[in-house]
PDB file of N, CA and C in Angstrom:
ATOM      1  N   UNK A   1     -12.784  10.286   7.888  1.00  0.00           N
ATOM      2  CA  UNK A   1     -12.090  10.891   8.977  1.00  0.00           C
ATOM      3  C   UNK A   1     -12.924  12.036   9.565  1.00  0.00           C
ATOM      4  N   UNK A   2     -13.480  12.881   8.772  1.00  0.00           N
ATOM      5  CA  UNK A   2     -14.175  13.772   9.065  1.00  0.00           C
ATOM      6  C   UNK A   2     -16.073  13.875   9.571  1.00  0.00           C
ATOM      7  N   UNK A   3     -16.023  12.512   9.462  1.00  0.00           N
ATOM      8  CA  UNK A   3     -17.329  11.642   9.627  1.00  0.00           C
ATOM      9  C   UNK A   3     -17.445  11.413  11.311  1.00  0.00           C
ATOM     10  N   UNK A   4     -16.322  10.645  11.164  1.00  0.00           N
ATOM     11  CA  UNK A   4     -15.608  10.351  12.857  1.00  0.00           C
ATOM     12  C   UNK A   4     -15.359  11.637  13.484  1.00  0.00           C
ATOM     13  N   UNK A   5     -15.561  12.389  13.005  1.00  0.00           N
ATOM     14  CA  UNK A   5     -14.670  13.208  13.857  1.00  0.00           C
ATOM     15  C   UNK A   5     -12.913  13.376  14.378  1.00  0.00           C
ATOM     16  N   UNK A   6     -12.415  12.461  14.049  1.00  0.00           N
ATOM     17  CA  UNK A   6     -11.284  12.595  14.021  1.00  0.00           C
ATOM     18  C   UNK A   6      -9.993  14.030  13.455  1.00  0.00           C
ATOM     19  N   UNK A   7      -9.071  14.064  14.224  1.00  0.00           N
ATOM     20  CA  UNK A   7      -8.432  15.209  13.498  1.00  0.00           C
ATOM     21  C   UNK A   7      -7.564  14.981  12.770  1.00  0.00           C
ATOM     22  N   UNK A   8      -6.758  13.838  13.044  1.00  0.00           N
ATOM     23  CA  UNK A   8      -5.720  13.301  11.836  1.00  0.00           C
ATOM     24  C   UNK A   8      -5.687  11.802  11.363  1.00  0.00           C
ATOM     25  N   UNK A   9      -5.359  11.497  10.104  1.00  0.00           N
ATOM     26  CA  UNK A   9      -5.293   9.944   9.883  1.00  0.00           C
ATOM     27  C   UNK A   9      -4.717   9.307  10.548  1.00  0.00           C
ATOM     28  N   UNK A  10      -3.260  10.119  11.447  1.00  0.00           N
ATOM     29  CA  UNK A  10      -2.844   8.979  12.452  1.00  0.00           C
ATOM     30  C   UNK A  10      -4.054   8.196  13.385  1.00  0.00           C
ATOM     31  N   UNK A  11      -4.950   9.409  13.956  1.00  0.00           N
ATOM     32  CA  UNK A  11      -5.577   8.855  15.012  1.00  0.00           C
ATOM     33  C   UNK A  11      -6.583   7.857  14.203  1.00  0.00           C
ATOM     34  N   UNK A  12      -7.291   8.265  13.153  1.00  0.00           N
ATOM     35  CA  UNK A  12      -8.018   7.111  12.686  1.00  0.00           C
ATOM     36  C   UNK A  12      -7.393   5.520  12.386  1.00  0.00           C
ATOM     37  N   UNK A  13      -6.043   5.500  11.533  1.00  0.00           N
ATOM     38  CA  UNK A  13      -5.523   4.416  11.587  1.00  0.00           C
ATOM     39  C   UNK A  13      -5.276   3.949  12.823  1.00  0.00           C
ATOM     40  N   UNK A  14      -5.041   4.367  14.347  1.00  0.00           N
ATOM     41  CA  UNK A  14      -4.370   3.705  15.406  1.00  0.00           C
ATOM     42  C   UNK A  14      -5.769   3.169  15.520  1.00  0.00           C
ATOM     43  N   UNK A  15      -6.838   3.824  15.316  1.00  0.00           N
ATOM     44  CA  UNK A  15      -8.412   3.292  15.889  1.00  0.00           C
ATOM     45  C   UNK A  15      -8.393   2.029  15.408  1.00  0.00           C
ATOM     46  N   UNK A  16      -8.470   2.401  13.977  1.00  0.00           N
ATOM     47  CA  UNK A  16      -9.418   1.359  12.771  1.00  0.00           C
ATOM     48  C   UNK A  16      -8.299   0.111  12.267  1.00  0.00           C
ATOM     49  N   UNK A  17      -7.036   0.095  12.884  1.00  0.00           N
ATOM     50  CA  UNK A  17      -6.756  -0.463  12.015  1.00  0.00           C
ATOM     51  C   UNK A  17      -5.959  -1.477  12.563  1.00  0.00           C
ATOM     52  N   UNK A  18      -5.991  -2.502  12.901  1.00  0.00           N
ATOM     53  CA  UNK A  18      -5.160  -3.684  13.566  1.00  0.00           C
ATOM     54  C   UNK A  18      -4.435  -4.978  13.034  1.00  0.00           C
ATOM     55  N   UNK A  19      -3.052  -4.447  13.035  1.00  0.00           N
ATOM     56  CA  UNK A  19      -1.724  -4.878  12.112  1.00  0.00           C
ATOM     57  C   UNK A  19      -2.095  -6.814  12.117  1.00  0.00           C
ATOM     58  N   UNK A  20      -2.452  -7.366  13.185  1.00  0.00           N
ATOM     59  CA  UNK A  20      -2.564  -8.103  13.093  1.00  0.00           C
ATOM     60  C   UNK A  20      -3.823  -8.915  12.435  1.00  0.00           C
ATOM     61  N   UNK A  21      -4.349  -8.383  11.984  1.00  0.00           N
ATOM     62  CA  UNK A  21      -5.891  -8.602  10.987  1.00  0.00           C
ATOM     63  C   UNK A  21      -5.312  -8.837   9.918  1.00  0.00           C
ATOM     64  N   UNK A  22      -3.980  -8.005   9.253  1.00  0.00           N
ATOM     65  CA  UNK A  22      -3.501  -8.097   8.369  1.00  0.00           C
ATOM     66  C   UNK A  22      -2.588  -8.749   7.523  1.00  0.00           C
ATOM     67  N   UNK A  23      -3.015  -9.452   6.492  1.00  0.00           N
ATOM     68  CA  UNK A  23      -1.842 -10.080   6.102  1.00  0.00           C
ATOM     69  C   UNK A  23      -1.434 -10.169   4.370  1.00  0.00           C
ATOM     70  N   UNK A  24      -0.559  -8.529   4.995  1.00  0.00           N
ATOM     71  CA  UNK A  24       0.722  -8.121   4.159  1.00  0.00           C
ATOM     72  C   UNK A  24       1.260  -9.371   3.197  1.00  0.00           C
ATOM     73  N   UNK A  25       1.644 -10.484   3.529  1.00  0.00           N
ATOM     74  CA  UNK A  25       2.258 -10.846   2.885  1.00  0.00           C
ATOM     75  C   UNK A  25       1.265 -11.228   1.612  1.00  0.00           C
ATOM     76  N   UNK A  26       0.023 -11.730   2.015  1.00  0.00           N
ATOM     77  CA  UNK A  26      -1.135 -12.563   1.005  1.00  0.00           C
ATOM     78  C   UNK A  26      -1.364 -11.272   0.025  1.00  0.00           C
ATOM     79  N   UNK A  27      -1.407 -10.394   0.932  1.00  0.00           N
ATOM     80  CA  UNK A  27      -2.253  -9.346  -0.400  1.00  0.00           C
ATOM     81  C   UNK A  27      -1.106  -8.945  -1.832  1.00  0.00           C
ATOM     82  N   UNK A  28      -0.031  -8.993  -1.247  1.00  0.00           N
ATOM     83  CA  UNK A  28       1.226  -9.054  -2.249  1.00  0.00           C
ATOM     84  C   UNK A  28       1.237  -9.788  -3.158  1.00  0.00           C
ATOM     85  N   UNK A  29       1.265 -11.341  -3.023  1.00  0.00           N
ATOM     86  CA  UNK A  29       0.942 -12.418  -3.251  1.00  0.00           C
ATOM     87  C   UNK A  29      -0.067 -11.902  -4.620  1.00  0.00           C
ATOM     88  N   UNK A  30      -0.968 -11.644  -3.981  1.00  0.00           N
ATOM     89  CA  UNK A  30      -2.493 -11.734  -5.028  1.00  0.00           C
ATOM     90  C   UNK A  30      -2.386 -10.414  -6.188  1.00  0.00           C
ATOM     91  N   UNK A  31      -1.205  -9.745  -5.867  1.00  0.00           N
ATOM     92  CA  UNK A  31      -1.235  -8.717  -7.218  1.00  0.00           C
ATOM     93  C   UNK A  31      -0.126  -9.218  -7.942  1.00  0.00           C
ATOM     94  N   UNK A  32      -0.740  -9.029  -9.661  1.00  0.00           N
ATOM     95  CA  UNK A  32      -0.687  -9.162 -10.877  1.00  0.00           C
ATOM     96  C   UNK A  32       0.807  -9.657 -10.900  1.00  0.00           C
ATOM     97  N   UNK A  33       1.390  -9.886 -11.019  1.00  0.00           N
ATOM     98  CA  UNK A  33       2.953 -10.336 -12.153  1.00  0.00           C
ATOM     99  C   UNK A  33       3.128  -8.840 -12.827  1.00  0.00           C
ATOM    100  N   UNK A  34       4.228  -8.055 -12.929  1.00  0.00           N
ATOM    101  CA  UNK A  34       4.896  -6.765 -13.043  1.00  0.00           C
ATOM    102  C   UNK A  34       5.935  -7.342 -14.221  1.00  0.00           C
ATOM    103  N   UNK A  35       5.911  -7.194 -15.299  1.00  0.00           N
ATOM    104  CA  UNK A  35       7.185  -7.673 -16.060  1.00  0.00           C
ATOM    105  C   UNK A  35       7.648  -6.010 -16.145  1.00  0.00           C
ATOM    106  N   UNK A  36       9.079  -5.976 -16.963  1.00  0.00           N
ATOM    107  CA  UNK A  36      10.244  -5.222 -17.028  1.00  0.00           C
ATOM    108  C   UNK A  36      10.304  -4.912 -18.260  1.00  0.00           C
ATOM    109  N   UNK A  37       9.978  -5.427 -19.644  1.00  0.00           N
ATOM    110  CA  UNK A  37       9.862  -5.863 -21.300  1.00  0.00           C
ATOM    111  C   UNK A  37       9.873  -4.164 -21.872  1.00  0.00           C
ATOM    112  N   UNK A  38       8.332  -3.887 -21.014  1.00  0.00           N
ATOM    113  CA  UNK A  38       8.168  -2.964 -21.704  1.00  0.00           C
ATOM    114  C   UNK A  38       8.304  -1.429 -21.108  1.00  0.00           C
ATOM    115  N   UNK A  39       9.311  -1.293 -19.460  1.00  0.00           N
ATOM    116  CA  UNK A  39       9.502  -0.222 -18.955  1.00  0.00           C
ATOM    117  C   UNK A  39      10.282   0.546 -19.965  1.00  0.00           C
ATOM    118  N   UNK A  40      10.372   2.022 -20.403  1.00  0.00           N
ATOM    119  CA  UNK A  40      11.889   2.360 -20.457  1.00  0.00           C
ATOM    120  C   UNK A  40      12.847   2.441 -19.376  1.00  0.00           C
ATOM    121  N   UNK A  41      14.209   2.454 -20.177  1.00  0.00           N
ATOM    122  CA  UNK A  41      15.500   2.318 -19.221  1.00  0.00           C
ATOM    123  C   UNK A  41      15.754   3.473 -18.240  1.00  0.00           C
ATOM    124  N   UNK A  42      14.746   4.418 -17.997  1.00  0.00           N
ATOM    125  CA  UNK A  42      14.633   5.498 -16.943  1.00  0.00           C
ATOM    126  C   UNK A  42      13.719   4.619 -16.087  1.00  0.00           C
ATOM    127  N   UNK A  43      12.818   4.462 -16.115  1.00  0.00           N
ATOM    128  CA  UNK A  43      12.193   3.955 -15.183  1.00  0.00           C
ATOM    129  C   UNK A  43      12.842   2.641 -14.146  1.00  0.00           C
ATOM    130  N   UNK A  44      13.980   1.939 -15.081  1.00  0.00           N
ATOM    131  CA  UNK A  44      14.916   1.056 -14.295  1.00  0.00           C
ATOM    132  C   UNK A  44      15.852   1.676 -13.827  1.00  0.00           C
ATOM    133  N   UNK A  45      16.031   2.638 -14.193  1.00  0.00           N
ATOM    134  CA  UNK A  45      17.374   3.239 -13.586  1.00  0.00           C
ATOM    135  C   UNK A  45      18.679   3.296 -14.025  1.00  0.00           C
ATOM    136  N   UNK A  46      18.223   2.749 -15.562  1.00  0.00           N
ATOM    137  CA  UNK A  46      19.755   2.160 -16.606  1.00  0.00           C
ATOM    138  C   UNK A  46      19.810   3.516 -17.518  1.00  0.00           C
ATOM    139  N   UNK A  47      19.487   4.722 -17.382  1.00  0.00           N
ATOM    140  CA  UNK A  47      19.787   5.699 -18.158  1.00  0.00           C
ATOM    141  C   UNK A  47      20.911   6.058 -18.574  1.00  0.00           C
TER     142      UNK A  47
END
């Protein structure tokens, strides 16, 4: 950001970054399996 010159990340993301390049759904997709087994019951919310 500070390379660019830019003053805030808004303005760099509106530059750099185009929603439609993106696809949200695939990258979701491609991370790991999250099991529950070994959270404690705070972290679910069953306290």
């Amino acid at each position: 950001m500070a390379a660019m010159r830019h003053s805030s990340l808004e303005l760099t993301m509106n530059i750099y970054t185009d929603l439609v390049l993106l696809d949200v759904g695939a990258a979701v997709d491609a991370l790991p399996a999250f099991g529950t087994a070994d959270l404690p019951a705070v972290a679910l919310g069953n306290d």
